[in-house]
PDB file of N, CA and C in Angstrom:
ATOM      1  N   UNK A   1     -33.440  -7.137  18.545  1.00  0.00           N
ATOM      2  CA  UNK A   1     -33.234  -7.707  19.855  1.00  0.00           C
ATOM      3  C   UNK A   1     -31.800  -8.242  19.955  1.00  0.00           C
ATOM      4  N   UNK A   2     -31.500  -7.839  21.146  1.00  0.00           N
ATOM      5  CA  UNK A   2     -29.319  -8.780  21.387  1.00  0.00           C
ATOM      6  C   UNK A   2     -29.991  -9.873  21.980  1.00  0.00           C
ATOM      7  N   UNK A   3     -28.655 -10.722  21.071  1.00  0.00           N
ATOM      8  CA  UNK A   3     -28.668 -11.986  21.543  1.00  0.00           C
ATOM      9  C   UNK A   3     -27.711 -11.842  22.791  1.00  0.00           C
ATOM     10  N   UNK A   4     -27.875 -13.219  23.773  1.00  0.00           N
ATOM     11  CA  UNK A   4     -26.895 -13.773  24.415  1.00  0.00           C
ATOM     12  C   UNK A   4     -25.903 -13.630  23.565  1.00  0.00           C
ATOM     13  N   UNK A   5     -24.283 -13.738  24.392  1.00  0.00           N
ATOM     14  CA  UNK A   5     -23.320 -13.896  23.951  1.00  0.00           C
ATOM     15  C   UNK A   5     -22.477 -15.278  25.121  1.00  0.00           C
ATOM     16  N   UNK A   6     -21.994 -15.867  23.797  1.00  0.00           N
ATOM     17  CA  UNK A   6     -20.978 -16.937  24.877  1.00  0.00           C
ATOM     18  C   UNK A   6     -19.560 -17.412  24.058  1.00  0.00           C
ATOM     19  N   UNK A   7     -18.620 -17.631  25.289  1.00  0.00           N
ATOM     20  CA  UNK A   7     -17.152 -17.425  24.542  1.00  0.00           C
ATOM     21  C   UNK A   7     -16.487 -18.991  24.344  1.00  0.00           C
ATOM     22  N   UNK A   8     -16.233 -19.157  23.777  1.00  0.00           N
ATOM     23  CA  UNK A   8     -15.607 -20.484  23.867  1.00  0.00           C
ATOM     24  C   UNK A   8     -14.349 -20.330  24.271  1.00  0.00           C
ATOM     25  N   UNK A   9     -13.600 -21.390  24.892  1.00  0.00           N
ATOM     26  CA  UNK A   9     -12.505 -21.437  25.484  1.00  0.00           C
ATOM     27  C   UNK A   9     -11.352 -21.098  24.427  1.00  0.00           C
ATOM     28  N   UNK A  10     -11.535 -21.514  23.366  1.00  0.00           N
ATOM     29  CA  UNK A  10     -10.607 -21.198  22.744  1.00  0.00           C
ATOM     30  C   UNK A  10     -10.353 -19.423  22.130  1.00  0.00           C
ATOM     31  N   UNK A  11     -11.740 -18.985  22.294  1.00  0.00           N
ATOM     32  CA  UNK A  11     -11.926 -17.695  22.053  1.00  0.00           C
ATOM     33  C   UNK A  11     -10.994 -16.189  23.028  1.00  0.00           C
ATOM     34  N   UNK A  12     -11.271 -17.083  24.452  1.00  0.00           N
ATOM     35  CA  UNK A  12     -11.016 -16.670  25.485  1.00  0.00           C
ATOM     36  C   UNK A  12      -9.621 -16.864  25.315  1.00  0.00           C
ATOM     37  N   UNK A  13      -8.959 -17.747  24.994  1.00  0.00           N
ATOM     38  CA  UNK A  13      -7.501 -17.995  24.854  1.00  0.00           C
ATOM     39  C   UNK A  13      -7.114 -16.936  23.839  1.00  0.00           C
ATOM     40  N   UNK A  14      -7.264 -16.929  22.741  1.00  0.00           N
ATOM     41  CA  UNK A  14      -7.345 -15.634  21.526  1.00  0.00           C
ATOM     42  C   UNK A  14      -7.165 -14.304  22.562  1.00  0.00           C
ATOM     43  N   UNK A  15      -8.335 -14.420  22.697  1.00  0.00           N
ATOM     44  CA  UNK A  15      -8.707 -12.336  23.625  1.00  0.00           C
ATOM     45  C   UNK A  15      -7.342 -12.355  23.998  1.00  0.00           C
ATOM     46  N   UNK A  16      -6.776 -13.157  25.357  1.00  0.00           N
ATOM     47  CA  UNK A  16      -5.945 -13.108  26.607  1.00  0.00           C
ATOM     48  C   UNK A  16      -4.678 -12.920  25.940  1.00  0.00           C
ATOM     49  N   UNK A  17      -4.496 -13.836  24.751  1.00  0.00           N
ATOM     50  CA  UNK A  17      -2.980 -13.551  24.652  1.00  0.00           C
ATOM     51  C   UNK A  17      -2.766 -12.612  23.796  1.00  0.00           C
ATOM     52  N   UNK A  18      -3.782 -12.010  23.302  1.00  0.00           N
ATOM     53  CA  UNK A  18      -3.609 -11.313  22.163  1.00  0.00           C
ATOM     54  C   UNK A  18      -3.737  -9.607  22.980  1.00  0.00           C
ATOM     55  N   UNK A  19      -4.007  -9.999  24.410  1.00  0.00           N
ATOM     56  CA  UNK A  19      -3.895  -8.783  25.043  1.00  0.00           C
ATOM     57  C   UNK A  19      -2.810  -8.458  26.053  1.00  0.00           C
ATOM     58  N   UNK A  20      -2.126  -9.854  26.431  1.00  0.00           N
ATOM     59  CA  UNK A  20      -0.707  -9.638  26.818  1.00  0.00           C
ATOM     60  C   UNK A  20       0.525  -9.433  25.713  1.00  0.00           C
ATOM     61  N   UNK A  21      -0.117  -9.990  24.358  1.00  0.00           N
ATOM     62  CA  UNK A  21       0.780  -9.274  23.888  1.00  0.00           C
ATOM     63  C   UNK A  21       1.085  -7.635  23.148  1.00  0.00           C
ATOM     64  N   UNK A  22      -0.443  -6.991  23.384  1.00  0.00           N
ATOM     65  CA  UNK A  22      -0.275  -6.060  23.527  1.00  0.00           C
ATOM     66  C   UNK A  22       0.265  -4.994  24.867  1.00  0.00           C
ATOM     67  N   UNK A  23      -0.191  -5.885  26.117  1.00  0.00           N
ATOM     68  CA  UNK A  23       0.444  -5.227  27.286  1.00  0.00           C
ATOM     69  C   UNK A  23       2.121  -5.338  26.954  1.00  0.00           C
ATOM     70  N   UNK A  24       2.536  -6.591  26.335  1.00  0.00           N
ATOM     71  CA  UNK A  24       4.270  -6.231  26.312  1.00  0.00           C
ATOM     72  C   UNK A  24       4.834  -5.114  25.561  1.00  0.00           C
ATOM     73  N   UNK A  25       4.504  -5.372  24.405  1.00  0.00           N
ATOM     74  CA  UNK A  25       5.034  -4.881  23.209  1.00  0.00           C
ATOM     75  C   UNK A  25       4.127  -3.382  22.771  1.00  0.00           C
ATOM     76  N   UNK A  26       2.969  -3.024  23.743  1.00  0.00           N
ATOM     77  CA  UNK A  26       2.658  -1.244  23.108  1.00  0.00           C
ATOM     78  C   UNK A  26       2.626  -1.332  24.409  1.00  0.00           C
ATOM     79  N   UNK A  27       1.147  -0.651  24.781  1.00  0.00           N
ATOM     80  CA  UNK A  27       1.207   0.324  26.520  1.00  0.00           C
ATOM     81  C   UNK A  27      -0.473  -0.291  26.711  1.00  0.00           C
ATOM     82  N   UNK A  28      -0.589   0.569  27.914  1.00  0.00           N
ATOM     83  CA  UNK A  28      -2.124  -0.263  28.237  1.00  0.00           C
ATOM     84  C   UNK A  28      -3.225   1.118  27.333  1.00  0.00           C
ATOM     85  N   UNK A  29      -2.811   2.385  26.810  1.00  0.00           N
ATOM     86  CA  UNK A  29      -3.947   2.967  26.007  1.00  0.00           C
ATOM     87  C   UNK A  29      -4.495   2.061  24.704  1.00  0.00           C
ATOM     88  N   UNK A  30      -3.455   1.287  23.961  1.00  0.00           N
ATOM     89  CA  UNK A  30      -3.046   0.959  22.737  1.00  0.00           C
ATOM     90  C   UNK A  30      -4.191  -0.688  23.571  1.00  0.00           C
ATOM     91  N   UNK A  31      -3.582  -1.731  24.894  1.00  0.00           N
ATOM     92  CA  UNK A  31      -4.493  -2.652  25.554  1.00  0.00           C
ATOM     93  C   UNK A  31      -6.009  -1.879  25.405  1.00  0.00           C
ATOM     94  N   UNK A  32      -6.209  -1.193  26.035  1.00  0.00           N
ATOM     95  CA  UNK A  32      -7.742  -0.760  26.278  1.00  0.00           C
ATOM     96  C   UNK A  32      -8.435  -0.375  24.994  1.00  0.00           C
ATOM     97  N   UNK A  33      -7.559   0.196  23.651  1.00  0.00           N
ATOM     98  CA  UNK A  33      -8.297   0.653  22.994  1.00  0.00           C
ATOM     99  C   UNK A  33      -8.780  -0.758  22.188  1.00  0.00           C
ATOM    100  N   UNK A  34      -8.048  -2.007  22.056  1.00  0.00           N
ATOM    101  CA  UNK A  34      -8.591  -3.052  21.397  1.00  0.00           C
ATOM    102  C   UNK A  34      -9.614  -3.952  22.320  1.00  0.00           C
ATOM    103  N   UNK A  35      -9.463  -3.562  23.717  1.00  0.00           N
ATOM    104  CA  UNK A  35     -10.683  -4.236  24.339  1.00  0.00           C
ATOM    105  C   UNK A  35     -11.629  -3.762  24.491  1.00  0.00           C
ATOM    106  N   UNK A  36     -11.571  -2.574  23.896  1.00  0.00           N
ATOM    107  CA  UNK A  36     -13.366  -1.482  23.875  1.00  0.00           C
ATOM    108  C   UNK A  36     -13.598  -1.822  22.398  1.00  0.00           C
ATOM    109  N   UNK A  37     -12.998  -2.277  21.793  1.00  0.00           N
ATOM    110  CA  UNK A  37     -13.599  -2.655  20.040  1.00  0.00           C
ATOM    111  C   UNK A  37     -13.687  -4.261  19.885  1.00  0.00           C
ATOM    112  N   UNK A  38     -12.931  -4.295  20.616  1.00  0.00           N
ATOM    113  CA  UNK A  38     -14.107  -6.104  20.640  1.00  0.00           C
ATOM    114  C   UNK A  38     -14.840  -5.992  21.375  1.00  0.00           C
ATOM    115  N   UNK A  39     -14.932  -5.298  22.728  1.00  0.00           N
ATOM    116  CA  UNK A  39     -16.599  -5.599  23.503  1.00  0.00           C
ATOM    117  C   UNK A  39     -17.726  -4.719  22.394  1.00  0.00           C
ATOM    118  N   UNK A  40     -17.250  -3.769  21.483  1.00  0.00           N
ATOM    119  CA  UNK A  40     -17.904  -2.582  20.756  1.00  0.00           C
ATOM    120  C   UNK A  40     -18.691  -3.780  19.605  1.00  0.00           C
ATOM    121  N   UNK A  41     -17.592  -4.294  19.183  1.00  0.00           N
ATOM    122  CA  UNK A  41     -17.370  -5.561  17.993  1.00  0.00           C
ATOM    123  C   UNK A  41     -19.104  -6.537  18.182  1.00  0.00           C
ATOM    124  N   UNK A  42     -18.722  -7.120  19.587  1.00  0.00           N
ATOM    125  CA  UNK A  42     -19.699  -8.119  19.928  1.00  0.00           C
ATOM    126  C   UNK A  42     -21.146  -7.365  20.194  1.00  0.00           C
ATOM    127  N   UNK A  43     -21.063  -6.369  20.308  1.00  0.00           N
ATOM    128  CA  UNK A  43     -22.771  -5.625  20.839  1.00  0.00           C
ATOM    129  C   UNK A  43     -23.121  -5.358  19.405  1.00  0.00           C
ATOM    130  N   UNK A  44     -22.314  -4.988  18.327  1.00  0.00           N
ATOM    131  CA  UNK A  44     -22.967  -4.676  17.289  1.00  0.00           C
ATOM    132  C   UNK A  44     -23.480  -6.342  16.352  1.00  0.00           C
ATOM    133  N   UNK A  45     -22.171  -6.814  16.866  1.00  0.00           N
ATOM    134  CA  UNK A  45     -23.267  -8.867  15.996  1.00  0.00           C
ATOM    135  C   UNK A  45     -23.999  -9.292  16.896  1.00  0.00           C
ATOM    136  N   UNK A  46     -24.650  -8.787  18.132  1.00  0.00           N
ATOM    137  CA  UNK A  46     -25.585  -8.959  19.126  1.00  0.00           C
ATOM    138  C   UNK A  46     -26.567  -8.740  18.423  1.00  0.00           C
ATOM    139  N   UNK A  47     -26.406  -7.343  18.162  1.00  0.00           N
ATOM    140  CA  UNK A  47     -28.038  -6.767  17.648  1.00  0.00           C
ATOM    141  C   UNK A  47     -28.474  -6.989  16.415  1.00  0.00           C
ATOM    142  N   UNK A  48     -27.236  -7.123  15.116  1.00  0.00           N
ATOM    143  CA  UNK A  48     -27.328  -7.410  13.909  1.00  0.00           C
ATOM    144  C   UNK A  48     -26.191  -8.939  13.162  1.00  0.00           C
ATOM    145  N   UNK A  49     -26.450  -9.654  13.779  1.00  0.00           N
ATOM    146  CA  UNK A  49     -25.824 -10.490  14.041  1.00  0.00           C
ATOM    147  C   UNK A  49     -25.396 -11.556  12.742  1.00  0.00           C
ATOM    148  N   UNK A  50     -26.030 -11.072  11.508  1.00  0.00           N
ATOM    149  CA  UNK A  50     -25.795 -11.456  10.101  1.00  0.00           C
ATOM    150  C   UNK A  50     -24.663 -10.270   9.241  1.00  0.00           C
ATOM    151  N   UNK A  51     -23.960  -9.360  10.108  1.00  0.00           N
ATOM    152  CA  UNK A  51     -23.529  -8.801   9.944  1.00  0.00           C
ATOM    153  C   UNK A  51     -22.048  -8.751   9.147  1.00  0.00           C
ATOM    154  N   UNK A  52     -21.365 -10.473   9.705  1.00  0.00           N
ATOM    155  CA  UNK A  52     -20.393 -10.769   9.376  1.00  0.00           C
ATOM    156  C   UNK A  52     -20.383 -11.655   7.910  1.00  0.00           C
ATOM    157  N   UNK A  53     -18.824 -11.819   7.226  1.00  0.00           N
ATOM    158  CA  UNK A  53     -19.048 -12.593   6.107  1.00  0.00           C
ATOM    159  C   UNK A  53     -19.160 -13.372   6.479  1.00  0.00           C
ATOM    160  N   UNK A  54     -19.927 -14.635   5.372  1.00  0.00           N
ATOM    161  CA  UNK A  54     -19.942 -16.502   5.993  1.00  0.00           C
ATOM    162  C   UNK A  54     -18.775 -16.655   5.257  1.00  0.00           C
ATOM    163  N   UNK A  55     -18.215 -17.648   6.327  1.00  0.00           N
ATOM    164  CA  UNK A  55     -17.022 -18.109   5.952  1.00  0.00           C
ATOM    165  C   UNK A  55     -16.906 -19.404   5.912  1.00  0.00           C
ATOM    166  N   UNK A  56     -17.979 -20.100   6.709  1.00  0.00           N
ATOM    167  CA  UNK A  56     -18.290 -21.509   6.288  1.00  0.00           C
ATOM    168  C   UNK A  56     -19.914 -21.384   6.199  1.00  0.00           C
ATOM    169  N   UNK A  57     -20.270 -21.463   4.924  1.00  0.00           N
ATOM    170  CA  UNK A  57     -22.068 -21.347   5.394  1.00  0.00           C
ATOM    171  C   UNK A  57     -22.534 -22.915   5.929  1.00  0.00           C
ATOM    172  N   UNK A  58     -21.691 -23.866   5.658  1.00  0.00           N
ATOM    173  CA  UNK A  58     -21.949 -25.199   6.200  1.00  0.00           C
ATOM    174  C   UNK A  58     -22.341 -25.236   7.626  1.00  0.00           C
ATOM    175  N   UNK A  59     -21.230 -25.047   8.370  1.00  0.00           N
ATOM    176  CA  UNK A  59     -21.085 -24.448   9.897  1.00  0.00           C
ATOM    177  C   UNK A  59     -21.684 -23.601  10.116  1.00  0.00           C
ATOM    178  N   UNK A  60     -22.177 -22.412   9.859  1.00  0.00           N
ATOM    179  CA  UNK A  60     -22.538 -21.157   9.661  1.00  0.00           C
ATOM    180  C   UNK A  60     -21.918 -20.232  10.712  1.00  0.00           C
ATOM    181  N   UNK A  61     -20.491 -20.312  10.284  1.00  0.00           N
ATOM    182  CA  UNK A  61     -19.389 -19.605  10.578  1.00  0.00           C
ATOM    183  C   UNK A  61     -19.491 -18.233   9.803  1.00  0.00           C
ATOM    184  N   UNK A  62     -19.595 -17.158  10.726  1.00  0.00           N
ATOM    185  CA  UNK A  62     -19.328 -15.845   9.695  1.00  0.00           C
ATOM    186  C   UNK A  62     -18.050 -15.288  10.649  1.00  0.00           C
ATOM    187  N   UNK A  63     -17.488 -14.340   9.813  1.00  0.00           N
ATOM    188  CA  UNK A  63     -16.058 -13.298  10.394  1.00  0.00           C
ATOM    189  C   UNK A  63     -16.344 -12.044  10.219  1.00  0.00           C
ATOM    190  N   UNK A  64     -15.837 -11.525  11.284  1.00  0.00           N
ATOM    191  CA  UNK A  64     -16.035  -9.357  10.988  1.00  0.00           C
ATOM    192  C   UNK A  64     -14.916  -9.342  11.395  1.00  0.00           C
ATOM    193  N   UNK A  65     -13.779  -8.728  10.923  1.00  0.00           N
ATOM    194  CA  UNK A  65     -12.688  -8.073  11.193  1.00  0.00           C
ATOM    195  C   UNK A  65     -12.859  -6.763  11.802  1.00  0.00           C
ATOM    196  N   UNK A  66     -12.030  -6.853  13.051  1.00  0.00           N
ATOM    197  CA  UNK A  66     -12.474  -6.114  14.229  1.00  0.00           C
ATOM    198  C   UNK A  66     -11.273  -5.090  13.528  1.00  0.00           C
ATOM    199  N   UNK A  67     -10.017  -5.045  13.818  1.00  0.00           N
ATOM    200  CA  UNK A  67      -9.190  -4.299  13.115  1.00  0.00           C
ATOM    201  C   UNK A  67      -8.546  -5.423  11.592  1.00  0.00           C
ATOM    202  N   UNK A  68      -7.203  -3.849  11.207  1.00  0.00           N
ATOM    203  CA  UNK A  68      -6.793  -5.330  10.188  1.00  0.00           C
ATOM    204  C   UNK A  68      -6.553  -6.491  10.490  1.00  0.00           C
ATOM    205  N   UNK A  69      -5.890  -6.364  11.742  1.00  0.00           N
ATOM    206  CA  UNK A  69      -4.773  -7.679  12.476  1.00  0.00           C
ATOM    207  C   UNK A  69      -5.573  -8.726  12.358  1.00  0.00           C
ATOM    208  N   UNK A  70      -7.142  -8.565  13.037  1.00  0.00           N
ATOM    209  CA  UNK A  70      -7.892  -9.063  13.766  1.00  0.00           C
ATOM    210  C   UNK A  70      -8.684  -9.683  13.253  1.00  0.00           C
ATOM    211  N   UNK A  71      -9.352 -11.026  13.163  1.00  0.00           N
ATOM    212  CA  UNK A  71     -11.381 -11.309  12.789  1.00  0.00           C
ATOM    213  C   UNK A  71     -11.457 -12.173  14.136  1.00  0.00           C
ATOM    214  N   UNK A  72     -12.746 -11.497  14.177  1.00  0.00           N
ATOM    215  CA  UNK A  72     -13.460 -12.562  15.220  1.00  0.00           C
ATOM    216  C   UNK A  72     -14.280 -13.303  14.716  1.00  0.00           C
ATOM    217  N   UNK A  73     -14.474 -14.429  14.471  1.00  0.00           N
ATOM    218  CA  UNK A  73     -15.386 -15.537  13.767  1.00  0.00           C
ATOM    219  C   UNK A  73     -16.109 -15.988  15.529  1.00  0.00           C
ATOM    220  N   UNK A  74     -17.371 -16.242  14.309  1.00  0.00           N
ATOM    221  CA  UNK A  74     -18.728 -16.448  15.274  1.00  0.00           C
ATOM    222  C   UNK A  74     -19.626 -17.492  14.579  1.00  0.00           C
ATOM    223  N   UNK A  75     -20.295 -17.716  15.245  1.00  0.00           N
ATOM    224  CA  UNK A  75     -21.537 -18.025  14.618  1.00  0.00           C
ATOM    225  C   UNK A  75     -22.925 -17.879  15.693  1.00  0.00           C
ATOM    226  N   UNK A  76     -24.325 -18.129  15.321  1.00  0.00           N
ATOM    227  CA  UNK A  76     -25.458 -18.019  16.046  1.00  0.00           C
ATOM    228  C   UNK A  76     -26.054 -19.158  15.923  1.00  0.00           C
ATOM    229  N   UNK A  77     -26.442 -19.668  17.324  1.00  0.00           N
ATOM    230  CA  UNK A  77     -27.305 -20.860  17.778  1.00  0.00           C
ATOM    231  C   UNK A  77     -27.743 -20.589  18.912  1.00  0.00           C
ATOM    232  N   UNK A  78     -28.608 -21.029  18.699  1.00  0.00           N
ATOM    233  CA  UNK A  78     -30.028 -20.809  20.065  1.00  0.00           C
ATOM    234  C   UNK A  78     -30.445 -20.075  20.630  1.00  0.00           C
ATOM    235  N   UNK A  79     -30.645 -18.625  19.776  1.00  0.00           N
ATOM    236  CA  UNK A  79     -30.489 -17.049  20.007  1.00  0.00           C
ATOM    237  C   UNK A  79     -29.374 -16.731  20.842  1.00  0.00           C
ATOM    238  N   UNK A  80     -27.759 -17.686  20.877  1.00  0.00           N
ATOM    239  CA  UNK A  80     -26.780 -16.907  21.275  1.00  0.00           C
ATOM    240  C   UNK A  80     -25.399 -16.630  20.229  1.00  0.00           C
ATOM    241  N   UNK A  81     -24.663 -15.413  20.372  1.00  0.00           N
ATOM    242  CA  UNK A  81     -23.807 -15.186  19.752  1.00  0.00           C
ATOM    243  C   UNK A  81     -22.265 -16.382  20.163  1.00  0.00           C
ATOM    244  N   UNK A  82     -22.090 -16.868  19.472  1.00  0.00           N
ATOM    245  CA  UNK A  82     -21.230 -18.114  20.080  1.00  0.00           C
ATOM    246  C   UNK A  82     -19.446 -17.239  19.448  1.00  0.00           C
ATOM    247  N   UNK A  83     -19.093 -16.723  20.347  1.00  0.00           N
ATOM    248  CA  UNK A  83     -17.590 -16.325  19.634  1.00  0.00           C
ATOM    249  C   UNK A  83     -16.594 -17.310  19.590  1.00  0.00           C
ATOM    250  N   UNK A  84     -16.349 -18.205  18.490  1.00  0.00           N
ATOM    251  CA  UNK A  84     -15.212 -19.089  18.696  1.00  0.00           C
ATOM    252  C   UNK A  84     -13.717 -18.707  18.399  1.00  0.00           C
ATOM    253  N   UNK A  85     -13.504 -17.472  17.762  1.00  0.00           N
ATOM    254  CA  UNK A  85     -12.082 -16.887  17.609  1.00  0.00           C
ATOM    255  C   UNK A  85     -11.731 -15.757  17.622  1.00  0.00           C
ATOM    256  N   UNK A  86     -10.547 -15.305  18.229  1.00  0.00           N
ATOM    257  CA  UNK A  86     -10.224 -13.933  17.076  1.00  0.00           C
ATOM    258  C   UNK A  86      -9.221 -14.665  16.656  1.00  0.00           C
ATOM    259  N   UNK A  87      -8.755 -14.529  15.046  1.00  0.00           N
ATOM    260  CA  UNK A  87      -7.385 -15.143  14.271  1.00  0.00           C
ATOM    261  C   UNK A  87      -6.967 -13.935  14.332  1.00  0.00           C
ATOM    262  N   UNK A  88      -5.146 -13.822  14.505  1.00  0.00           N
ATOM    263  CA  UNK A  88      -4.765 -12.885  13.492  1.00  0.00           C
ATOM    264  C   UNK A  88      -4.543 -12.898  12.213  1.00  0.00           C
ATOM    265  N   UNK A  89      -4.716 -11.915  11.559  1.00  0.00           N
ATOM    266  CA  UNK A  89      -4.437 -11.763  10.183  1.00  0.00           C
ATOM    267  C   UNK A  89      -3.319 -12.471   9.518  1.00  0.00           C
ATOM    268  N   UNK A  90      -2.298 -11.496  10.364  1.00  0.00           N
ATOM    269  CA  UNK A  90      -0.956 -11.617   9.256  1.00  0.00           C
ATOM    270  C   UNK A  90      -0.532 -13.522   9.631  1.00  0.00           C
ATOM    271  N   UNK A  91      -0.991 -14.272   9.957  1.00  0.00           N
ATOM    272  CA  UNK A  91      -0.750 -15.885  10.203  1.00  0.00           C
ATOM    273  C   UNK A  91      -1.367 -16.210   8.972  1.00  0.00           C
ATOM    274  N   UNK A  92      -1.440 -17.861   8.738  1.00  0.00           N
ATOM    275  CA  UNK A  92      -1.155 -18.587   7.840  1.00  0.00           C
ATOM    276  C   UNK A  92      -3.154 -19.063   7.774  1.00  0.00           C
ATOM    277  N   UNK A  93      -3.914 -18.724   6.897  1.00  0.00           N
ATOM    278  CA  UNK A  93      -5.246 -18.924   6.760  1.00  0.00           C
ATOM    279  C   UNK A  93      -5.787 -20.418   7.459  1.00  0.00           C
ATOM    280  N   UNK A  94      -4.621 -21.459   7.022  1.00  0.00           N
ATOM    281  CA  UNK A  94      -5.030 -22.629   7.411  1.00  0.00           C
ATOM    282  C   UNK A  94      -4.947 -22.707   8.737  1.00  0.00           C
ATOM    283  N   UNK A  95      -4.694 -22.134   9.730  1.00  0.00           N
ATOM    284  CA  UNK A  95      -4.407 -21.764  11.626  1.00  0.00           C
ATOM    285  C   UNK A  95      -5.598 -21.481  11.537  1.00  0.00           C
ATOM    286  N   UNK A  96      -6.405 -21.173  10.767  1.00  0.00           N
ATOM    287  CA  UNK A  96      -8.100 -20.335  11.870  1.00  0.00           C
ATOM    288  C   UNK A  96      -8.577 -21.550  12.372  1.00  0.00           C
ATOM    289  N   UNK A  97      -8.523 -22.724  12.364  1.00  0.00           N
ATOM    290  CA  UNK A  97      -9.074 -24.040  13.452  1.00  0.00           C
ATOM    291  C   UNK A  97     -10.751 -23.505  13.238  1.00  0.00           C
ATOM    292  N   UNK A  98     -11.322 -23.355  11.979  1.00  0.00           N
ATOM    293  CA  UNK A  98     -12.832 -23.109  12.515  1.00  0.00           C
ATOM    294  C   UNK A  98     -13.738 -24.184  12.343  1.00  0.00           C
TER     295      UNK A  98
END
């Protein structure tokens, strides 16, 4: 069964800039092809939603790296998929704010 999905603001901040800065710096095929693999990303931890590593099992924070650049950290509460990030990669581990 898919869960709900819900974005946190800060998540939403992630997506947006991480897609203007692909609108600057490639083209909109290179935009569209990373916003069909995170919406692709989220339907597959919908349905299998233990899918990702735990990265805090405290929190019960898990991450799936959508591409290399990319993880989207999540976690599940109240049968919803709660997306709180995408980090990029190549940044400094201690920036993931999770």
């Amino acid at each position: 069964m898919a869960l709900k999905v819900f974005w946190t603001i800060r998540a939403e901040l992630n997506f947006n800039n991480i897609i203007e800065y692909l609108q600057t710096e490639w083209n909109e095929n290179v935009t569209k092809g990373f916003v069909i693999k995170v919406y692709e990303t989220i339907e597959l931890i919908s349905e299998f939603h233990e899918i990702g590593s735990i990265e805090n099992h405290k929190k019960g924070i898990r991450g799936f790296v959508i591409l290399k650049q990319i993880t989207l950290f999540y976690r599940i509460k109240n049968e919803t998929v709660i997306i709180l990030s995408l980090f990029d990669n190549r940044k400094n581990p201690k920036k993931k704010h999770l």
